[in-house]
Protein backbone atom coordinates (compact mmCIF):
# COMPACT_ATOMS: atom_id res chain seq x y z
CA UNK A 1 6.08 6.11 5.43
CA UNK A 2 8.46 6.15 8.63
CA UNK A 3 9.63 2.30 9.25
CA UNK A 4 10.94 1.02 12.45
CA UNK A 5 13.97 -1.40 11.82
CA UNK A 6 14.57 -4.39 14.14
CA UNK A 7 18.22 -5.90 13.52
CA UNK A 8 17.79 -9.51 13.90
CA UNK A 9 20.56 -12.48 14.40
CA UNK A 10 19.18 -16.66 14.58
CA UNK A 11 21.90 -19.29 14.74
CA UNK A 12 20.89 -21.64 11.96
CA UNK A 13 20.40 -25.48 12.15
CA UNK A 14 24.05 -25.57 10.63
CA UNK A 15 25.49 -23.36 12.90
CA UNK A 16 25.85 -19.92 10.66
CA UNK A 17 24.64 -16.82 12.25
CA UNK A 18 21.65 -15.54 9.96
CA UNK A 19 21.59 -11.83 9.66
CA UNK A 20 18.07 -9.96 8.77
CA UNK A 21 16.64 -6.93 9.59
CA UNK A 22 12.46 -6.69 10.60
CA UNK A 23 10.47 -3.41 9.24
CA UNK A 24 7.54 -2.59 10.18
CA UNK A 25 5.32 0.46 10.91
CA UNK A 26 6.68 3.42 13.14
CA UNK A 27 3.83 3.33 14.98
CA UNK A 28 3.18 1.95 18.73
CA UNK A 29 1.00 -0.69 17.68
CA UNK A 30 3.22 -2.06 14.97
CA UNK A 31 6.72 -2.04 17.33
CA UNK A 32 5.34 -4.36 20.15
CA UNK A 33 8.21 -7.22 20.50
CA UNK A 34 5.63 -10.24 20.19
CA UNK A 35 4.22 -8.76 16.73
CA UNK A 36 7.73 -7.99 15.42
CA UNK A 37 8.83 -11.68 16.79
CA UNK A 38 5.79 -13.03 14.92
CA UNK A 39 6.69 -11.54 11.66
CA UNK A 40 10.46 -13.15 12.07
CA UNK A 41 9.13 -16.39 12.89
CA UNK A 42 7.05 -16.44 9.64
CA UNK A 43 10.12 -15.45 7.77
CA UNK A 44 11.84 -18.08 8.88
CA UNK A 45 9.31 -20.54 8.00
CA UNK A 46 8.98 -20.09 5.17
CA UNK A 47 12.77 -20.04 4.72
CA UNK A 48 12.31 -23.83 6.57
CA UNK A 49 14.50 -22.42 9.61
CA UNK A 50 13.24 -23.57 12.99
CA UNK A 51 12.50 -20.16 14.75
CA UNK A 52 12.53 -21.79 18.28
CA UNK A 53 16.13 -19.71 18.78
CA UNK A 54 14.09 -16.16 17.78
CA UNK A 55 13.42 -14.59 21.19
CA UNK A 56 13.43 -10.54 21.93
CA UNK A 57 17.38 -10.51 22.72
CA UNK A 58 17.82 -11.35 19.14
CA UNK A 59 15.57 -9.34 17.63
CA UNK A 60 15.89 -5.76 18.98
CA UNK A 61 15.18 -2.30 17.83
CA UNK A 62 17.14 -0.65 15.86
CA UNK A 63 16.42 2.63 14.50
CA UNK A 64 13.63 4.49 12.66
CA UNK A 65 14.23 5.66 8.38
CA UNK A 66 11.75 6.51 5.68
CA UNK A 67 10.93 3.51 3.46
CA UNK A 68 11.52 2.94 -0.37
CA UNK A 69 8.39 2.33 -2.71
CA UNK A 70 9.35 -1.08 -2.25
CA UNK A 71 9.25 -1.89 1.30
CA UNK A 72 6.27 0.52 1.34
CA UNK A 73 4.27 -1.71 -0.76
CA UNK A 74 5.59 -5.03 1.07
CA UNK A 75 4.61 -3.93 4.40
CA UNK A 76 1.53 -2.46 3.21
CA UNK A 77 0.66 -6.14 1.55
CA UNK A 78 1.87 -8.20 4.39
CA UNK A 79 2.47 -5.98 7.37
CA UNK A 80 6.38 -6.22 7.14
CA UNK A 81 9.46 -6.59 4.79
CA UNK A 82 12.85 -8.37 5.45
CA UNK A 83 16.21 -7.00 4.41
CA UNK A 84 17.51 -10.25 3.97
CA UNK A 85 22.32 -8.99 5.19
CA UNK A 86 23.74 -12.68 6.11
CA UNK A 87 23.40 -16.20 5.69
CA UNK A 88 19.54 -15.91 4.49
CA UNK A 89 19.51 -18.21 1.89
């Protein structure tokens, strides 16, 4: 499965720049900004980070790579998987 990767920075509550990258589906449907933006506001819910701050110019497209098993079966159960890179936890 071809993934589309979304590089995503929020400013936390405390003031540390969270670092995550979206995936989702290479396909038109799936890369729409507001269904990406959705998927990053869930993430940071659940996470209990206020994802007022998560707009399109911080959550942009990045590039397109084949997924692992993994993140195959994560974004076939959920509809997207997070590569959690900075200040995620």
């Amino acid at each position: 499965m071809n993934i589309a990767v979304f590089d995503t920075h929020v400013v936390r509550p405390d003031g540390r720049k969270m670092h995550f990258d979206i995936l989702v589906r290479d396909r038109a449907n799936d890369k729409e900004q507001s269904i990406v933006l959705e998927h990053g506001r869930r993430y940071l819910a659940a996470k209990g980070i206020p994802a007022s701050h998560l707009t399109a110019s911080e959550c942009r497209f990045c590039h397109i790579e084949t997924a692992s098993p993994q993140v195959e079966a994560e974004i076939n159960e959920t509809g997207f998987a997070i590569i959690e890179l900075k200040n995620c936890d």
